[in-house]
C-alpha atoms as a PDB file:
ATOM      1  CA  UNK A   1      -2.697  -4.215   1.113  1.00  0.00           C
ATOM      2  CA  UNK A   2      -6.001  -3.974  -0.814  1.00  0.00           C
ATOM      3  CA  UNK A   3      -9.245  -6.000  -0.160  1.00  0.00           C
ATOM      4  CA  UNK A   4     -10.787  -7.850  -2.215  1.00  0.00           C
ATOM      5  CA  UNK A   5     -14.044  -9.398  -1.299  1.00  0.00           C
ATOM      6  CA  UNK A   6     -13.618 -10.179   2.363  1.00  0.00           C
ATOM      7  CA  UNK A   7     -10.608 -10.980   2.092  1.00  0.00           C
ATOM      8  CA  UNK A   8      -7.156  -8.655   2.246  1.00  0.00           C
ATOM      9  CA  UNK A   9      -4.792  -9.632  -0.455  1.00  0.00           C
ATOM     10  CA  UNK A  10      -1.212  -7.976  -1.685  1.00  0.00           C
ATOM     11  CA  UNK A  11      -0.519  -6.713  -5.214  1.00  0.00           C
ATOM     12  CA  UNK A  12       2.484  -8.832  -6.603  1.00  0.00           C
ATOM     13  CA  UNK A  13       2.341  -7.265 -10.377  1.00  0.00           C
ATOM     14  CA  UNK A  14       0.372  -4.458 -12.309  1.00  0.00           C
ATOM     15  CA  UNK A  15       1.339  -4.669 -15.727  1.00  0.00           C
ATOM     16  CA  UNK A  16      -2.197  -2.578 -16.680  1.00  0.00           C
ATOM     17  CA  UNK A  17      -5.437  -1.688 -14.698  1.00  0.00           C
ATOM     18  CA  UNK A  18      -7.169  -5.149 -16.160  1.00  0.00           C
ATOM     19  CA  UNK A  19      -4.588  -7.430 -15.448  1.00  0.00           C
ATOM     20  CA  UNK A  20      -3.544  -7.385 -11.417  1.00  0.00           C
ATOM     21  CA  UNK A  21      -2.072  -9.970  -9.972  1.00  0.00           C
ATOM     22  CA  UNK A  22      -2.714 -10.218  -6.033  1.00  0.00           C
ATOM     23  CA  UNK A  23      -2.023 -12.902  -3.698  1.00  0.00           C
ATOM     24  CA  UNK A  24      -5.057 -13.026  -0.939  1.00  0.00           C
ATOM     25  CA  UNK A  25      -3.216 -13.121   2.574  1.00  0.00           C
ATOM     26  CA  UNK A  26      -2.941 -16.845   4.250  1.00  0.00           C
ATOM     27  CA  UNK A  27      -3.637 -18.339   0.322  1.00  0.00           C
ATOM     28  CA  UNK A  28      -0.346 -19.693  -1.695  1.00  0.00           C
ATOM     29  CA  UNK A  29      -1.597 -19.100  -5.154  1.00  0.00           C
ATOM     30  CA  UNK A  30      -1.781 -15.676  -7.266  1.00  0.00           C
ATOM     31  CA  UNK A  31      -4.870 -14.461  -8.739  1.00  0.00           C
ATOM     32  CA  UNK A  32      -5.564 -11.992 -11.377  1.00  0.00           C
ATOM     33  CA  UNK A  33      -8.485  -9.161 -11.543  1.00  0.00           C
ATOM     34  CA  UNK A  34      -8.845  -5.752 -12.394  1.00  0.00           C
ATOM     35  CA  UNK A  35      -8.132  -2.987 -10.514  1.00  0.00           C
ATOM     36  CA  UNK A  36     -11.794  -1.859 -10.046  1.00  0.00           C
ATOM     37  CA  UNK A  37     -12.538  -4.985  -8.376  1.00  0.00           C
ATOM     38  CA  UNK A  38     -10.076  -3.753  -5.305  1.00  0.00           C
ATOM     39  CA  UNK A  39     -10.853  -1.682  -2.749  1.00  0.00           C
ATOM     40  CA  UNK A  40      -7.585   0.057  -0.528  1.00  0.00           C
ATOM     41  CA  UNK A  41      -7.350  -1.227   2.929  1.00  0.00           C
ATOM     42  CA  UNK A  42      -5.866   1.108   5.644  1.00  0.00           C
ATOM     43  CA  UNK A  43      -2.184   0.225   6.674  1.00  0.00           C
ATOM     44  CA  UNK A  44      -2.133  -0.106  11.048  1.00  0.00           C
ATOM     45  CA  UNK A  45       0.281   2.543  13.016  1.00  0.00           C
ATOM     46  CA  UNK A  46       4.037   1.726  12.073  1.00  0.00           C
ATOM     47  CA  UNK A  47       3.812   0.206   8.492  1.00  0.00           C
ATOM     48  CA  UNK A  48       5.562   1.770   5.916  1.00  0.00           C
ATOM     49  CA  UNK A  49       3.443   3.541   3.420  1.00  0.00           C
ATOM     50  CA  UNK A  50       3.318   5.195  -0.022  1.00  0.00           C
ATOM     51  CA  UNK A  51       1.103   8.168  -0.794  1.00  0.00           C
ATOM     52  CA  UNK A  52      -0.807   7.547  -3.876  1.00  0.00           C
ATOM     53  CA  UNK A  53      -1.881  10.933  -4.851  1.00  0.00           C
ATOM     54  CA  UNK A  54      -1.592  14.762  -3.844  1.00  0.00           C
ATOM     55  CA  UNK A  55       1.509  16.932  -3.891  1.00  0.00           C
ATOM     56  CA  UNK A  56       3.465  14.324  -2.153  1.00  0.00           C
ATOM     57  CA  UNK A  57       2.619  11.516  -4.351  1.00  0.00           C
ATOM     58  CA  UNK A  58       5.443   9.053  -4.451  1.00  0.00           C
ATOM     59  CA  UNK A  59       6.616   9.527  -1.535  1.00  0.00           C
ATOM     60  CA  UNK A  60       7.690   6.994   1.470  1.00  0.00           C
ATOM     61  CA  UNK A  61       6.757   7.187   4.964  1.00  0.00           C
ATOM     62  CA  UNK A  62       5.621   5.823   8.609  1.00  0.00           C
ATOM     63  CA  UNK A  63       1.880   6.422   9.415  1.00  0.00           C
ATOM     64  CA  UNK A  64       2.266   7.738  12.559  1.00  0.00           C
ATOM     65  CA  UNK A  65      -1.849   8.783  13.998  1.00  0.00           C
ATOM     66  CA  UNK A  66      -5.291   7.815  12.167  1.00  0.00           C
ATOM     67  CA  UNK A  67      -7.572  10.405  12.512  1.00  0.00           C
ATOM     68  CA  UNK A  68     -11.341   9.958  10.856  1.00  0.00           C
ATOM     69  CA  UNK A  69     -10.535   9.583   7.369  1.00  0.00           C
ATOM     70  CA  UNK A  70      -7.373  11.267   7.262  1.00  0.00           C
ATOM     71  CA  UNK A  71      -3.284  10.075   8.644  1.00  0.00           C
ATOM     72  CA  UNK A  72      -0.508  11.325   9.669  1.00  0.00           C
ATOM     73  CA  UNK A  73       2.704   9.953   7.962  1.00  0.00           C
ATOM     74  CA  UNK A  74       6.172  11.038   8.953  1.00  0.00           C
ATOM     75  CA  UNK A  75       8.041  11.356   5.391  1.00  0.00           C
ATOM     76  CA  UNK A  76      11.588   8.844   5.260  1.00  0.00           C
ATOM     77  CA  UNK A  77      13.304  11.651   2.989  1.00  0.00           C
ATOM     78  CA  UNK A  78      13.037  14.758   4.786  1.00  0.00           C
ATOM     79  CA  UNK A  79      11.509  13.528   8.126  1.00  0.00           C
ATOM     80  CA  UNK A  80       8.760  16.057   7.778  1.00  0.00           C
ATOM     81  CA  UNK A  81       5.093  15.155   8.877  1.00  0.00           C
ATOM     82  CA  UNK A  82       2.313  15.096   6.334  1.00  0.00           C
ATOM     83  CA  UNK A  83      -1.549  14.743   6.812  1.00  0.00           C
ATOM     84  CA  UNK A  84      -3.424  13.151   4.284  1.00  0.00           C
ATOM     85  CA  UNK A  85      -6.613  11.171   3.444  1.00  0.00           C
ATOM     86  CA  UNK A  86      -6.745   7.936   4.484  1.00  0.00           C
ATOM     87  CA  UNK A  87      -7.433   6.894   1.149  1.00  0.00           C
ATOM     88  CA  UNK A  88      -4.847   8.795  -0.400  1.00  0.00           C
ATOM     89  CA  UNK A  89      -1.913   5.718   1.257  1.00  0.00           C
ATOM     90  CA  UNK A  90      -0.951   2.168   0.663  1.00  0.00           C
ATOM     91  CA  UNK A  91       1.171  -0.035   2.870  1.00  0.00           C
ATOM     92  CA  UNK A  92       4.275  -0.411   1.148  1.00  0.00           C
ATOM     93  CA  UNK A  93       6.400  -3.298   1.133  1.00  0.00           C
ATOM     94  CA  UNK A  94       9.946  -3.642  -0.797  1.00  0.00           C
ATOM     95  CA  UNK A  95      10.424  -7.557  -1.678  1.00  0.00           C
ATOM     96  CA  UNK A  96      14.693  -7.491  -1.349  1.00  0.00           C
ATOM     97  CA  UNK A  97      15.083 -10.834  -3.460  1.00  0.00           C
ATOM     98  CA  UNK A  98      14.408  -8.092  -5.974  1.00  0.00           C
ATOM     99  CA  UNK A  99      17.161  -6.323  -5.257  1.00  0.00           C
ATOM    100  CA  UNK A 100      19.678  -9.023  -4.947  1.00  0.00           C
ATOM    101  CA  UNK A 101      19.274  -8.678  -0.681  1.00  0.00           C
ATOM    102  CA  UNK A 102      18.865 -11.747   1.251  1.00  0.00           C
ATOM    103  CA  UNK A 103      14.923 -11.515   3.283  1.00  0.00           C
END
């Protein structure tokens, strides 16, 4: 989730840093914008995240603890626990129609 505004919104597509598409949450349609116009918003305790930069970049995880501007995220591969900034994570959602899985 990023916000946008005052609004929180997903990122459907990023086919370059000008040209985001993001659907605001509770609206149907898609919008486009640039990526400097989005701001990250912090996932809640339990989501699934990605961590967007640092040594473990890439990598998939539960955030576990919020603590000031930093989290705790339990890693899915090797179950190890990680602390990083706050800003350094992104919910992280995988759509399974993409993947031929019924939702």
């Amino acid at each position: 989730r990023v916000r946008r505004g005052d609004a929180t919104a997903v990122v459907v597509a990023a086919r370059e840093a000008n040209a985001l598409c993001v659907r605001r949450d509770g609206a149907g349609g898609v919008e486009t914008c640039r990526e400097d116009e989005l701001q990250p918003s912090l996932p809640s305790v339990g989501c699934e995240v990605m961590i967007v930069r640092g040594g473990h970049r890439g990598e998939v995880g539960t955030l576990i603890e919020v603590s000031g501007g930093d989290v705790l995220v339990r890693l899915v591969e090797k179950g190890d626990q990680t602390r990083v900034r706050s800003g350094d994570v992104c919910e992280w959602t995988i759509r399974r129609e993409n993947f031929g899985v019924p939702a």
